[in-house]
PDB file of N, CA and C in Angstrom:
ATOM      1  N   UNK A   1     153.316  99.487  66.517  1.00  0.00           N
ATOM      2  CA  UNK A   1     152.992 100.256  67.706  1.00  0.00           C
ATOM      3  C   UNK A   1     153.818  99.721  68.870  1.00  0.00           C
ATOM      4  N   UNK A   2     154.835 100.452  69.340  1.00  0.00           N
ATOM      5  CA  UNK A   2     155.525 100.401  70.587  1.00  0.00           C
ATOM      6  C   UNK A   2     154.251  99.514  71.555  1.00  0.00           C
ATOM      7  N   UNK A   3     154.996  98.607  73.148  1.00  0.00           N
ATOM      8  CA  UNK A   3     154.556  98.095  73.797  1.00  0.00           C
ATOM      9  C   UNK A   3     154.450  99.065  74.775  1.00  0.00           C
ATOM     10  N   UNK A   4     153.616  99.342  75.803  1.00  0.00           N
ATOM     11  CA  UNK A   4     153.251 100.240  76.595  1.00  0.00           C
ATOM     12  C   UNK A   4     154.422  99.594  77.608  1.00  0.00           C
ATOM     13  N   UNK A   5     155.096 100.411  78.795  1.00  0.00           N
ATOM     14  CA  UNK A   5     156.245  99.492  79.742  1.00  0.00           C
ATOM     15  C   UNK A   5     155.557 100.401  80.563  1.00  0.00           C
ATOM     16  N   UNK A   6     154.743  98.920  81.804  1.00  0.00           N
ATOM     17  CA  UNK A   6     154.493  99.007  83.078  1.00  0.00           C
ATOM     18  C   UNK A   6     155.393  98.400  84.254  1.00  0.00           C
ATOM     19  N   UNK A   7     155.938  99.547  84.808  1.00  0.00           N
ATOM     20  CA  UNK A   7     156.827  99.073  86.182  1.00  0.00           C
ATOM     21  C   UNK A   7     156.340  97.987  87.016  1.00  0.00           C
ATOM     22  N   UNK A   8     156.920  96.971  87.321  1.00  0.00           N
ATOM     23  CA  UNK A   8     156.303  95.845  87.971  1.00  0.00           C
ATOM     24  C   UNK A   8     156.010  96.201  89.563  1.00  0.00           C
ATOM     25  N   UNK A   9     157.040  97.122  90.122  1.00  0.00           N
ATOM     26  CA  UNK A   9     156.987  98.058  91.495  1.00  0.00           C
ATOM     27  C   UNK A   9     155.746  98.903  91.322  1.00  0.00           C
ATOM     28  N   UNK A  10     154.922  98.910  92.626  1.00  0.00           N
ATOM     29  CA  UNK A  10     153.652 100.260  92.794  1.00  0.00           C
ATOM     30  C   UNK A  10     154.607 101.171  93.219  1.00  0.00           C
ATOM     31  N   UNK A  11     154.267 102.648  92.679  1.00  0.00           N
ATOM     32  CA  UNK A  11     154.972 103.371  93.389  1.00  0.00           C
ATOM     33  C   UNK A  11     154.916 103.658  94.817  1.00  0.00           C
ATOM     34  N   UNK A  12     154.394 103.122  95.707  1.00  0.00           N
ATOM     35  CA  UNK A  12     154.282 102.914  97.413  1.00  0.00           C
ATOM     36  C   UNK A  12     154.015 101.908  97.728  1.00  0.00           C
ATOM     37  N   UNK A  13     154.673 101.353  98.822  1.00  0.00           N
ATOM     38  CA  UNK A  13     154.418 100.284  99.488  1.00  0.00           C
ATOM     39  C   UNK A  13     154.821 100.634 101.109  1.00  0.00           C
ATOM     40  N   UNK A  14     153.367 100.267 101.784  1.00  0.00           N
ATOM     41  CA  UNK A  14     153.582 100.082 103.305  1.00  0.00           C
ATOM     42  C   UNK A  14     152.930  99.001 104.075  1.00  0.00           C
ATOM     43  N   UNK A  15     152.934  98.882 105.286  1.00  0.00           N
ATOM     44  CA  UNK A  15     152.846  97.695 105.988  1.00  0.00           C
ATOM     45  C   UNK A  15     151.369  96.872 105.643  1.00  0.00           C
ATOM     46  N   UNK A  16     150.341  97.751 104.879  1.00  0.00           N
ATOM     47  CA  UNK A  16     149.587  96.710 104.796  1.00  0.00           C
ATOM     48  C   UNK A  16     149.372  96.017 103.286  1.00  0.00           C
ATOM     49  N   UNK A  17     150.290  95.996 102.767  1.00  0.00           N
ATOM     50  CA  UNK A  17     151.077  95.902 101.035  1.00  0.00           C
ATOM     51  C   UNK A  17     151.289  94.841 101.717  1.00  0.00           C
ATOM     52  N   UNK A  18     150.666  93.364 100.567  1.00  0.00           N
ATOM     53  CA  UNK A  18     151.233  92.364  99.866  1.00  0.00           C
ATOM     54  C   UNK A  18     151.664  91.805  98.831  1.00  0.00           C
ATOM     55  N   UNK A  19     152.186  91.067  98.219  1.00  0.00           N
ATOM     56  CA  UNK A  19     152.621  90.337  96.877  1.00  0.00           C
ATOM     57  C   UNK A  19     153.973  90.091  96.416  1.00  0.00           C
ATOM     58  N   UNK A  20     153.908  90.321  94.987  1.00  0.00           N
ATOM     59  CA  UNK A  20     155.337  89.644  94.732  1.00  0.00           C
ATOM     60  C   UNK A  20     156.314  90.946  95.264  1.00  0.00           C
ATOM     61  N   UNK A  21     155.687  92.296  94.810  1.00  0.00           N
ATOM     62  CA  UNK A  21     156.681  93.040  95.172  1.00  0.00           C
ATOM     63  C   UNK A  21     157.300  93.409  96.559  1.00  0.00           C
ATOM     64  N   UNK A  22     156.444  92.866  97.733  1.00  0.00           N
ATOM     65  CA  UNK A  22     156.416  92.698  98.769  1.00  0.00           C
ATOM     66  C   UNK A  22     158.131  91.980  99.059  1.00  0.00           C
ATOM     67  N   UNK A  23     157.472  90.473  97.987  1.00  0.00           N
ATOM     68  CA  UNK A  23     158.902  90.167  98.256  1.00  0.00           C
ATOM     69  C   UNK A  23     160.371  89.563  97.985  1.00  0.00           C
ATOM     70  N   UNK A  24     159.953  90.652  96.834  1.00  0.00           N
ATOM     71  CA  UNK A  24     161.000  90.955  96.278  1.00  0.00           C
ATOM     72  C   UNK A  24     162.058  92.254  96.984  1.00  0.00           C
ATOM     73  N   UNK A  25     160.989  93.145  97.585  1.00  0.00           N
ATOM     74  CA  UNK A  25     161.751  94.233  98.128  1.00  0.00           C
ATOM     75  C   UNK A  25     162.191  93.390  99.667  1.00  0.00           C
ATOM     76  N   UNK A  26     162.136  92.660 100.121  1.00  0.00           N
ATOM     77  CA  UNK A  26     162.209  91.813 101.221  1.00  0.00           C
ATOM     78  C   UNK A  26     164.144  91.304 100.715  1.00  0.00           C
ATOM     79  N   UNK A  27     163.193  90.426  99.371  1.00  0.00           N
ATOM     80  CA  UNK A  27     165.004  89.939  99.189  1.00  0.00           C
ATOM     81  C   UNK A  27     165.781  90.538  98.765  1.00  0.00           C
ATOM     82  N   UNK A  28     165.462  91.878  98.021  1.00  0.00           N
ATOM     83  CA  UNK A  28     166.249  93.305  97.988  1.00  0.00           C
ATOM     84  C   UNK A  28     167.123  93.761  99.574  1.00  0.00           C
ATOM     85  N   UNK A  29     166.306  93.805 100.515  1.00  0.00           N
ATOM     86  CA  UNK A  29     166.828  94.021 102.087  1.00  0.00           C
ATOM     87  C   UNK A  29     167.688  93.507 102.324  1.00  0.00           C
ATOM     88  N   UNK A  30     167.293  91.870 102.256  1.00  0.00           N
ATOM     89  CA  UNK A  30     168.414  90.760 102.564  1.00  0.00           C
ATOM     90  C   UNK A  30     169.861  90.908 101.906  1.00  0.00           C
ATOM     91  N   UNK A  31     169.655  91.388 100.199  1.00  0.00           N
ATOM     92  CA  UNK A  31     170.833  91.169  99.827  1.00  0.00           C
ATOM     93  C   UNK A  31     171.536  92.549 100.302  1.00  0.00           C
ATOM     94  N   UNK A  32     171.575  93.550 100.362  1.00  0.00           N
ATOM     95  CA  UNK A  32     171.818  95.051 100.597  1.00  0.00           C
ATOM     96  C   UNK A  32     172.041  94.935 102.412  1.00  0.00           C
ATOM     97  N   UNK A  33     171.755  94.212 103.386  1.00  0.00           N
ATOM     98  CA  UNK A  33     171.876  93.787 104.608  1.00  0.00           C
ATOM     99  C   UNK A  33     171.753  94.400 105.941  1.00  0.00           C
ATOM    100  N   UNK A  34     170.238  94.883 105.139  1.00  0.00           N
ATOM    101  CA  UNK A  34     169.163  95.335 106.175  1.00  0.00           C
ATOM    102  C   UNK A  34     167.977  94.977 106.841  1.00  0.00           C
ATOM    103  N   UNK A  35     168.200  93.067 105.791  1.00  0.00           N
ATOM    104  CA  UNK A  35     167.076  92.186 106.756  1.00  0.00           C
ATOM    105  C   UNK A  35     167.651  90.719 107.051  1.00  0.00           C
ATOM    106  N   UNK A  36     167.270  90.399 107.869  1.00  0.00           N
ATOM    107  CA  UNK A  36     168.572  88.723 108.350  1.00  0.00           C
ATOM    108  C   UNK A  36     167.530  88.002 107.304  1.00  0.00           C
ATOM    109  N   UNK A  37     167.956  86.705 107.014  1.00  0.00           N
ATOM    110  CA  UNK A  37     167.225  85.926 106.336  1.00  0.00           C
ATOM    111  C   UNK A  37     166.197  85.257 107.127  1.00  0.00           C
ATOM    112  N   UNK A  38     166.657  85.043 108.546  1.00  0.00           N
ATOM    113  CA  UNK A  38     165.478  84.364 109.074  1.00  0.00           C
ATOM    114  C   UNK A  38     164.458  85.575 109.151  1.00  0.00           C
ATOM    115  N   UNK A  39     164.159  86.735 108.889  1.00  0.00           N
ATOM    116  CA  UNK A  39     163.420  88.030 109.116  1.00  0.00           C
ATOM    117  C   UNK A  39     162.229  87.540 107.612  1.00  0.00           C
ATOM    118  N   UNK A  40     162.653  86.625 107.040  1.00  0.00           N
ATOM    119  CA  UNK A  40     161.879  86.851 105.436  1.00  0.00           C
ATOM    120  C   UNK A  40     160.327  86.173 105.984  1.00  0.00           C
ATOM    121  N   UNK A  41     159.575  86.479 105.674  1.00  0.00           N
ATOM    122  CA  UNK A  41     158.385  85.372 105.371  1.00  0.00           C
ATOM    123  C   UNK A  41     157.109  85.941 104.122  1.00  0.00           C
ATOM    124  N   UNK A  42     157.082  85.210 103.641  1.00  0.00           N
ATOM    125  CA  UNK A  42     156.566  85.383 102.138  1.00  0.00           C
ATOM    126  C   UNK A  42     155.371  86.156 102.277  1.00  0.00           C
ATOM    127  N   UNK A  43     155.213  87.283 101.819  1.00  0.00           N
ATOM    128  CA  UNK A  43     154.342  88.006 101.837  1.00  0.00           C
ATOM    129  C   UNK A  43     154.068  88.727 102.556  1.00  0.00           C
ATOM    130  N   UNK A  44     154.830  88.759 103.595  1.00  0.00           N
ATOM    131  CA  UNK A  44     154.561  90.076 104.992  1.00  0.00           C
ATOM    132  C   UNK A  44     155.593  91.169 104.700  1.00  0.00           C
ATOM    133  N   UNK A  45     154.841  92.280 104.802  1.00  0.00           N
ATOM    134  CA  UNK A  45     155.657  93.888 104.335  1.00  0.00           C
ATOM    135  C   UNK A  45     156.866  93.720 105.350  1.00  0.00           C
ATOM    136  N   UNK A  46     158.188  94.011 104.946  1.00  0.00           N
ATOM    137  CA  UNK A  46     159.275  93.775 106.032  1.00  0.00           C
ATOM    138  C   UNK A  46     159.554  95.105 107.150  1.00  0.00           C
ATOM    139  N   UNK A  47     158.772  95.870 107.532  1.00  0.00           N
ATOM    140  CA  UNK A  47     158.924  96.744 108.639  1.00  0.00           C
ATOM    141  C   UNK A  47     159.870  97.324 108.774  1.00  0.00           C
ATOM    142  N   UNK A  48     160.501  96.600 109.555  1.00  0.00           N
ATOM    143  CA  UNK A  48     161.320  96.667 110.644  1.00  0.00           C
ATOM    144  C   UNK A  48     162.484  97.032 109.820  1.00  0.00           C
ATOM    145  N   UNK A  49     162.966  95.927 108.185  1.00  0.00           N
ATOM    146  CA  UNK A  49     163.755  96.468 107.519  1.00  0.00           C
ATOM    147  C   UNK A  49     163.580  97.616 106.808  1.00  0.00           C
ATOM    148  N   UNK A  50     162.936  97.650 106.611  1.00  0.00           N
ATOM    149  CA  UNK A  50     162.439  99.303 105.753  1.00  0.00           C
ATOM    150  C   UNK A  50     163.099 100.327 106.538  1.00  0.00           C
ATOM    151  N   UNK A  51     162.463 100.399 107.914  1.00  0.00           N
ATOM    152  CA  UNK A  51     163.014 101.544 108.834  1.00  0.00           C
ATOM    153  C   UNK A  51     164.601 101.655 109.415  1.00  0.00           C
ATOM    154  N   UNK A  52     165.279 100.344 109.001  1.00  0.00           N
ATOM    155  CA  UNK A  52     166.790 100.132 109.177  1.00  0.00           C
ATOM    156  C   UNK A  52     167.140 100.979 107.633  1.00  0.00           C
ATOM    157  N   UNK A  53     166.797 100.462 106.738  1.00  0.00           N
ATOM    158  CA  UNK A  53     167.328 101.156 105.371  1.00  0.00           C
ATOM    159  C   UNK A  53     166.609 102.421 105.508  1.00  0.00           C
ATOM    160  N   UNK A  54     166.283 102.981 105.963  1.00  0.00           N
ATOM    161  CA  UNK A  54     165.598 104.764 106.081  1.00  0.00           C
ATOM    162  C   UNK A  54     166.461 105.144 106.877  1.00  0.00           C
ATOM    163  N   UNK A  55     166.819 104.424 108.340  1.00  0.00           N
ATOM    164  CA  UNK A  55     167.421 105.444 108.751  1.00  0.00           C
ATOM    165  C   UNK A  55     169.244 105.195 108.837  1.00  0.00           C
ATOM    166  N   UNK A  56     169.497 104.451 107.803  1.00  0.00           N
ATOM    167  CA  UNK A  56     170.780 104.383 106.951  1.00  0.00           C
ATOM    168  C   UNK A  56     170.790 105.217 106.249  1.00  0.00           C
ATOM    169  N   UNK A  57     169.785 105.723 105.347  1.00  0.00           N
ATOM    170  CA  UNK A  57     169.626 106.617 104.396  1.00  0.00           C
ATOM    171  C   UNK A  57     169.317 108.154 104.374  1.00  0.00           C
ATOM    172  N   UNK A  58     168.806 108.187 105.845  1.00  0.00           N
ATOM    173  CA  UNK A  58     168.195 109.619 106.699  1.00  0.00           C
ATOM    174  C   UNK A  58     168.680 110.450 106.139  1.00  0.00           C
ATOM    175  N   UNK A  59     170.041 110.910 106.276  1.00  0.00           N
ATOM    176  CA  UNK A  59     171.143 111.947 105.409  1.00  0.00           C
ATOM    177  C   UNK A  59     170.539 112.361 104.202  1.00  0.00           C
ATOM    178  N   UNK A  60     170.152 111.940 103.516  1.00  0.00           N
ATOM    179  CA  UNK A  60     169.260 111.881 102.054  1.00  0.00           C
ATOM    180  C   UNK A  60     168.295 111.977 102.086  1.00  0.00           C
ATOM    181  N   UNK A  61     167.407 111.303 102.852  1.00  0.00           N
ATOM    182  CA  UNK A  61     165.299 111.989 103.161  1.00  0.00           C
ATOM    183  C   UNK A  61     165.352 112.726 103.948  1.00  0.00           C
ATOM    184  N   UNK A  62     165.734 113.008 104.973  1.00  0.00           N
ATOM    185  CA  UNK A  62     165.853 113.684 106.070  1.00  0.00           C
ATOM    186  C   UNK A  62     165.131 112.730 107.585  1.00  0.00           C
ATOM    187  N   UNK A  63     165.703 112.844 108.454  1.00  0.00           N
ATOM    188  CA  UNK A  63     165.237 112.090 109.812  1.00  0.00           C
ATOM    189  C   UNK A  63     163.739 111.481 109.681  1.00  0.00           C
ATOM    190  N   UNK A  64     162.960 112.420 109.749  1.00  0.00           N
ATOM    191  CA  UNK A  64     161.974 112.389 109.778  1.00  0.00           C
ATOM    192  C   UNK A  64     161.077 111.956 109.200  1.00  0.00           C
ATOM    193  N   UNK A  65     161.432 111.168 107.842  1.00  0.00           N
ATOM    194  CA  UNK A  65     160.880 109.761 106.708  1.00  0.00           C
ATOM    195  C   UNK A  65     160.802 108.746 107.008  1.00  0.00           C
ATOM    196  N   UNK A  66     161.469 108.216 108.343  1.00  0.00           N
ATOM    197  CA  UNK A  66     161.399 106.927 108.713  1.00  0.00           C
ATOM    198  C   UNK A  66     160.695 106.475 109.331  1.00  0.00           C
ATOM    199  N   UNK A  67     159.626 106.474 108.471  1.00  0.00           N
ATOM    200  CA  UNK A  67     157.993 106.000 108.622  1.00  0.00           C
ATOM    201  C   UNK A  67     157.619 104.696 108.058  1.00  0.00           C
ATOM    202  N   UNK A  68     158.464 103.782 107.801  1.00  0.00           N
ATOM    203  CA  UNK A  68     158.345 102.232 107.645  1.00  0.00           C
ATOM    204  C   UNK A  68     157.759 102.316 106.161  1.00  0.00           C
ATOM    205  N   UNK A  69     157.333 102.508 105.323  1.00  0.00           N
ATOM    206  CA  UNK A  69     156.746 102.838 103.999  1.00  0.00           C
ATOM    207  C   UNK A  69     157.792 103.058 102.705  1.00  0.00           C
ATOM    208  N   UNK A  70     157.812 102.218 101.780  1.00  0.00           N
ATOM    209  CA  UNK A  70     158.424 102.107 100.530  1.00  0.00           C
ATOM    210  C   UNK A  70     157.781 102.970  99.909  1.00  0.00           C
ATOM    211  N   UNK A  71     158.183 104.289  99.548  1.00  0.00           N
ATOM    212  CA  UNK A  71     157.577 105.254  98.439  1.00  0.00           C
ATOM    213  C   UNK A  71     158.821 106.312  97.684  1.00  0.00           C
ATOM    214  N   UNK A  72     158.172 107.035  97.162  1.00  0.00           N
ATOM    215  CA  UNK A  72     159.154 107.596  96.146  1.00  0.00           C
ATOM    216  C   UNK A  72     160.396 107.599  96.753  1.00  0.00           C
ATOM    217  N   UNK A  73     160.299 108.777  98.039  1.00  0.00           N
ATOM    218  CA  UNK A  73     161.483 109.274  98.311  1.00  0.00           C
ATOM    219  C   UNK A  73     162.587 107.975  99.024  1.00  0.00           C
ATOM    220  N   UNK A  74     162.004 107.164  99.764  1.00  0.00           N
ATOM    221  CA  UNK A  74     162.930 106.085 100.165  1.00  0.00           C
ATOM    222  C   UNK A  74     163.517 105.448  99.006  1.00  0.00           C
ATOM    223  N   UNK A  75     162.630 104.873  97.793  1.00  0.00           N
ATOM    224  CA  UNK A  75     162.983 104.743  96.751  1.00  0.00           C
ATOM    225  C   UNK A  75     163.977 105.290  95.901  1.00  0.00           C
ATOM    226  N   UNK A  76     164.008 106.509  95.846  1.00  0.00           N
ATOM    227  CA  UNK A  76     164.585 107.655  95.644  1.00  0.00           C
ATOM    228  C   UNK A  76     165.980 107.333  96.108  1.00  0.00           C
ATOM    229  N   UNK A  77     166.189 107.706  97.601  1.00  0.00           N
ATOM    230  CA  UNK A  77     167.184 107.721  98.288  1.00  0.00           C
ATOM    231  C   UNK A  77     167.975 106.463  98.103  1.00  0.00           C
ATOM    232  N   UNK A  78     167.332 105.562  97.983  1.00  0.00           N
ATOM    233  CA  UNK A  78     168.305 104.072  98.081  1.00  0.00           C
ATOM    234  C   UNK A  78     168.715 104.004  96.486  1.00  0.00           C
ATOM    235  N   UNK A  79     167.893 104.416  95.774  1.00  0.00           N
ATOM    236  CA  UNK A  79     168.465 104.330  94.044  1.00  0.00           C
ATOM    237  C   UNK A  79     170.122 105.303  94.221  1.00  0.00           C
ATOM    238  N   UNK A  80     170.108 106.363  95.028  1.00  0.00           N
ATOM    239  CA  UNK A  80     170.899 107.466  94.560  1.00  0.00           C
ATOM    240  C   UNK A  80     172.187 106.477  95.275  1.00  0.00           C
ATOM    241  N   UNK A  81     171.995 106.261  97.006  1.00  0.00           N
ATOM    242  CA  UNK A  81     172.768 105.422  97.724  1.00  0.00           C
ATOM    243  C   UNK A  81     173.521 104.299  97.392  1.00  0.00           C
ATOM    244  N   UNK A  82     172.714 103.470  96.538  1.00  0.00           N
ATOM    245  CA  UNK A  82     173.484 101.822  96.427  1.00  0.00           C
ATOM    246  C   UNK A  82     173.572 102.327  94.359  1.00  0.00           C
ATOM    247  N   UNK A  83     172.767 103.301  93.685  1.00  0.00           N
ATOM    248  CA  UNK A  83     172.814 103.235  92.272  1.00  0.00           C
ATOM    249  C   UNK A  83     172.342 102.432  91.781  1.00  0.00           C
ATOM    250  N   UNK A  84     171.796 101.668  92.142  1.00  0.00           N
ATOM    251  CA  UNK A  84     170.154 100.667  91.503  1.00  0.00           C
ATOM    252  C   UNK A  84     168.875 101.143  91.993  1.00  0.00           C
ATOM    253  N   UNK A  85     168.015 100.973  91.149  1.00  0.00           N
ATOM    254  CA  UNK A  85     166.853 100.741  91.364  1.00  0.00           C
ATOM    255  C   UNK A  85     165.859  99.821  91.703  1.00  0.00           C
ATOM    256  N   UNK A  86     164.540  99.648  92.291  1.00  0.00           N
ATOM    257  CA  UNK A  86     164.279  98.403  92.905  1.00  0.00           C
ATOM    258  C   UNK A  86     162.633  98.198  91.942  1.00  0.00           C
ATOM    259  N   UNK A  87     163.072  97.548  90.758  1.00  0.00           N
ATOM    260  CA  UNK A  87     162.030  97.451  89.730  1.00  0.00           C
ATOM    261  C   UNK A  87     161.686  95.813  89.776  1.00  0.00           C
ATOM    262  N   UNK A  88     161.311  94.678  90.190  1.00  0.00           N
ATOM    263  CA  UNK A  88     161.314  93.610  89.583  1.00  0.00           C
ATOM    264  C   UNK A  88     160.199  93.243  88.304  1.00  0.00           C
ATOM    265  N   UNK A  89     160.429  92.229  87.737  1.00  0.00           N
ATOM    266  CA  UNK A  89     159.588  92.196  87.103  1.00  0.00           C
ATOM    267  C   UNK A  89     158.825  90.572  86.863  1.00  0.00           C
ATOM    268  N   UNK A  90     158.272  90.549  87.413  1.00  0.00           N
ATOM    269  CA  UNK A  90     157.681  89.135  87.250  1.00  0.00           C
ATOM    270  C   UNK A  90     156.259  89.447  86.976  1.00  0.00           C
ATOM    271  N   UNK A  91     156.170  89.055  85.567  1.00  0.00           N
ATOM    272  CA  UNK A  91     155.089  89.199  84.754  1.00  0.00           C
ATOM    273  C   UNK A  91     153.822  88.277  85.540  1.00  0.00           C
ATOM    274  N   UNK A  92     152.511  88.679  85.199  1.00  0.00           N
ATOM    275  CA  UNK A  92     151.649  87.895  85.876  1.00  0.00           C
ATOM    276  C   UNK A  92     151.323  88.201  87.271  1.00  0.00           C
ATOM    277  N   UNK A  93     152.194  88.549  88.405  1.00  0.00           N
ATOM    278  CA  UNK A  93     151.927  88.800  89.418  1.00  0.00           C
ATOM    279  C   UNK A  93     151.352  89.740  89.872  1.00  0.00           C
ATOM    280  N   UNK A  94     150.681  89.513  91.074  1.00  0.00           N
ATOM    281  CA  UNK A  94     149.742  90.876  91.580  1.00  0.00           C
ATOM    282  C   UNK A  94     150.681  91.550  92.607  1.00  0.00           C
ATOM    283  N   UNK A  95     150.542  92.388  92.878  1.00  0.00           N
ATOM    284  CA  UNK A  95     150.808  93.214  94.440  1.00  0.00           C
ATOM    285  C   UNK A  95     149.714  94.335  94.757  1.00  0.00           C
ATOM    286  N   UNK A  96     149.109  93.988  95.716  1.00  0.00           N
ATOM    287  CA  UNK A  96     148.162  95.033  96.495  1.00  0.00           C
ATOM    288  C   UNK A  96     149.165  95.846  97.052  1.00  0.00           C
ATOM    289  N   UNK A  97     148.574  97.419  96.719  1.00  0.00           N
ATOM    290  CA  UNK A  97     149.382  98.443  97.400  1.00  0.00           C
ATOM    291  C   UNK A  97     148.310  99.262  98.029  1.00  0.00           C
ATOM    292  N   UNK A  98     148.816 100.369  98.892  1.00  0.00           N
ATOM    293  CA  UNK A  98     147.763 101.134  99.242  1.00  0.00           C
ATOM    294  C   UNK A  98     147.814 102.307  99.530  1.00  0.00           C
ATOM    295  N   UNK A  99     149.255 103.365  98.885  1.00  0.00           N
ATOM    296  CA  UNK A  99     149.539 104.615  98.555  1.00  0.00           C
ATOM    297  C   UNK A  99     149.694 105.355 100.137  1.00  0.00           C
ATOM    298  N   UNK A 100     150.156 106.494  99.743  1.00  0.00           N
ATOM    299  CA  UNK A 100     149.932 107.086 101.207  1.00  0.00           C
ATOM    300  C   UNK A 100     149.089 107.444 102.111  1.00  0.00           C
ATOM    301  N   UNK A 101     147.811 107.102 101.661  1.00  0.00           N
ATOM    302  CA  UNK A 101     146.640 107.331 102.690  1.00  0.00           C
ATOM    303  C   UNK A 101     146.540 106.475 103.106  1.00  0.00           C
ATOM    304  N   UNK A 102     146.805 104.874 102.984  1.00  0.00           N
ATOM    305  CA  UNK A 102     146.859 103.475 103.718  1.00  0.00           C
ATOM    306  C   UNK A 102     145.632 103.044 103.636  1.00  0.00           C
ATOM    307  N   UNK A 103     144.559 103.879 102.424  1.00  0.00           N
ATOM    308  CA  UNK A 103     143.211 103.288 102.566  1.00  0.00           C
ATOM    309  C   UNK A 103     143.418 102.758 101.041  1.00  0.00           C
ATOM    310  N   UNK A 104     141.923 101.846 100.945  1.00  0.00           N
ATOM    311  CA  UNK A 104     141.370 101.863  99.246  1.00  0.00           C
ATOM    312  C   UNK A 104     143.092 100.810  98.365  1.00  0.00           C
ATOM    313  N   UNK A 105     142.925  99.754  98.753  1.00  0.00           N
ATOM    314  CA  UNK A 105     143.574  98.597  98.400  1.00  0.00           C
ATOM    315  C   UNK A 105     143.262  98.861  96.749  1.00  0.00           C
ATOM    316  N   UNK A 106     145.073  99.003  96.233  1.00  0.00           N
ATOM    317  CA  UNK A 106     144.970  99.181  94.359  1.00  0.00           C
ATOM    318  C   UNK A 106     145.604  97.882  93.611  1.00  0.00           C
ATOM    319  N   UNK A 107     145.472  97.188  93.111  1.00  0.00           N
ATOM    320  CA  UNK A 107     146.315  96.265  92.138  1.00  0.00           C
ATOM    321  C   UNK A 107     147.466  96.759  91.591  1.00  0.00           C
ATOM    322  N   UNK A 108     148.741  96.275  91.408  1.00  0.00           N
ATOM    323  CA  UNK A 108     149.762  96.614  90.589  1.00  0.00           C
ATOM    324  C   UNK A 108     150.391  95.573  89.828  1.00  0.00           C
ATOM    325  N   UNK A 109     150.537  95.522  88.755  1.00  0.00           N
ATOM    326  CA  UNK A 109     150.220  96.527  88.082  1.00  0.00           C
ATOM    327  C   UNK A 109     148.806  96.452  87.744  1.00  0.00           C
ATOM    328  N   UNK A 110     148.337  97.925  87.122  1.00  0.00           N
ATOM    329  CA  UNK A 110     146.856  98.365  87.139  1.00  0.00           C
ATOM    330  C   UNK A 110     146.549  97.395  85.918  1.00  0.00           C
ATOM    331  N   UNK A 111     145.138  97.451  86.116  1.00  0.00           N
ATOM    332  CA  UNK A 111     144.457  96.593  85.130  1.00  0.00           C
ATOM    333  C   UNK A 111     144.086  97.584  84.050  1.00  0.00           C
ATOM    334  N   UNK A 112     144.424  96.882  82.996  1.00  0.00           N
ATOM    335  CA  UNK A 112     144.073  97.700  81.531  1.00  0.00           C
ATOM    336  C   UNK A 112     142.419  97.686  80.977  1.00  0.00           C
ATOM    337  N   UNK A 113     142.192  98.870  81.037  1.00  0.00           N
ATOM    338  CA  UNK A 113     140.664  99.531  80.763  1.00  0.00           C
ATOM    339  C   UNK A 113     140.421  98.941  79.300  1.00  0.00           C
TER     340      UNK A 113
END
């Protein structure tokens, strides 16, 4: 029986998102050079870079996405832009996400029923 493959990324992340994927997409910023290094601190959603890489990317979401929030379409846009994707995978780790309603804190990856 095949292994089930869970993305280590939630599919959304916004400012009140912590964990590994937090920051990993942080040192994703840094290397791509849309966050200074002194900007990093472990576990805080990076803002400020998010909305630099959105509205680098605007052309592709349109203006009006640059709403500080890691979700599909930014996702989207920066996969098509740089041709990677932003998957890490570090087994074991949690990341609290909290989708686009910004309510109701989810685990990622989900816990198996």
């Amino acid at each position: 029986m095949p292994k089930k493959f869970i993305p280590m990324f939630p599919p959304f992340l916004d400012k009140e998102s912590s964990g590994d994927a937090v920051d990993f997409l942080s040192r994703a910023l840094i290397g791509m050079g849309f966050m200074p290094k002194e900007e990093f601190e472990s576990g805080k959603y990076p803002s400020e870079a998010v909305k630099r890489l959105q509205a680098s990317v605007y052309v592709v979401i349109s203006k009006d996405k640059i709403d500080e929030n890691f979700g599909p379409e930014t996702r989207k846009a920066t996969s098509n832009l740089f041709d990677f994707d932003l998957v890490p995978a570090t087994p074991g780790k949690i990341t609290l996400w909290y989708g686009p309603n910004h309510k109701d804190a989810k685990e990622w990856p989900p816990k198996e029923e």
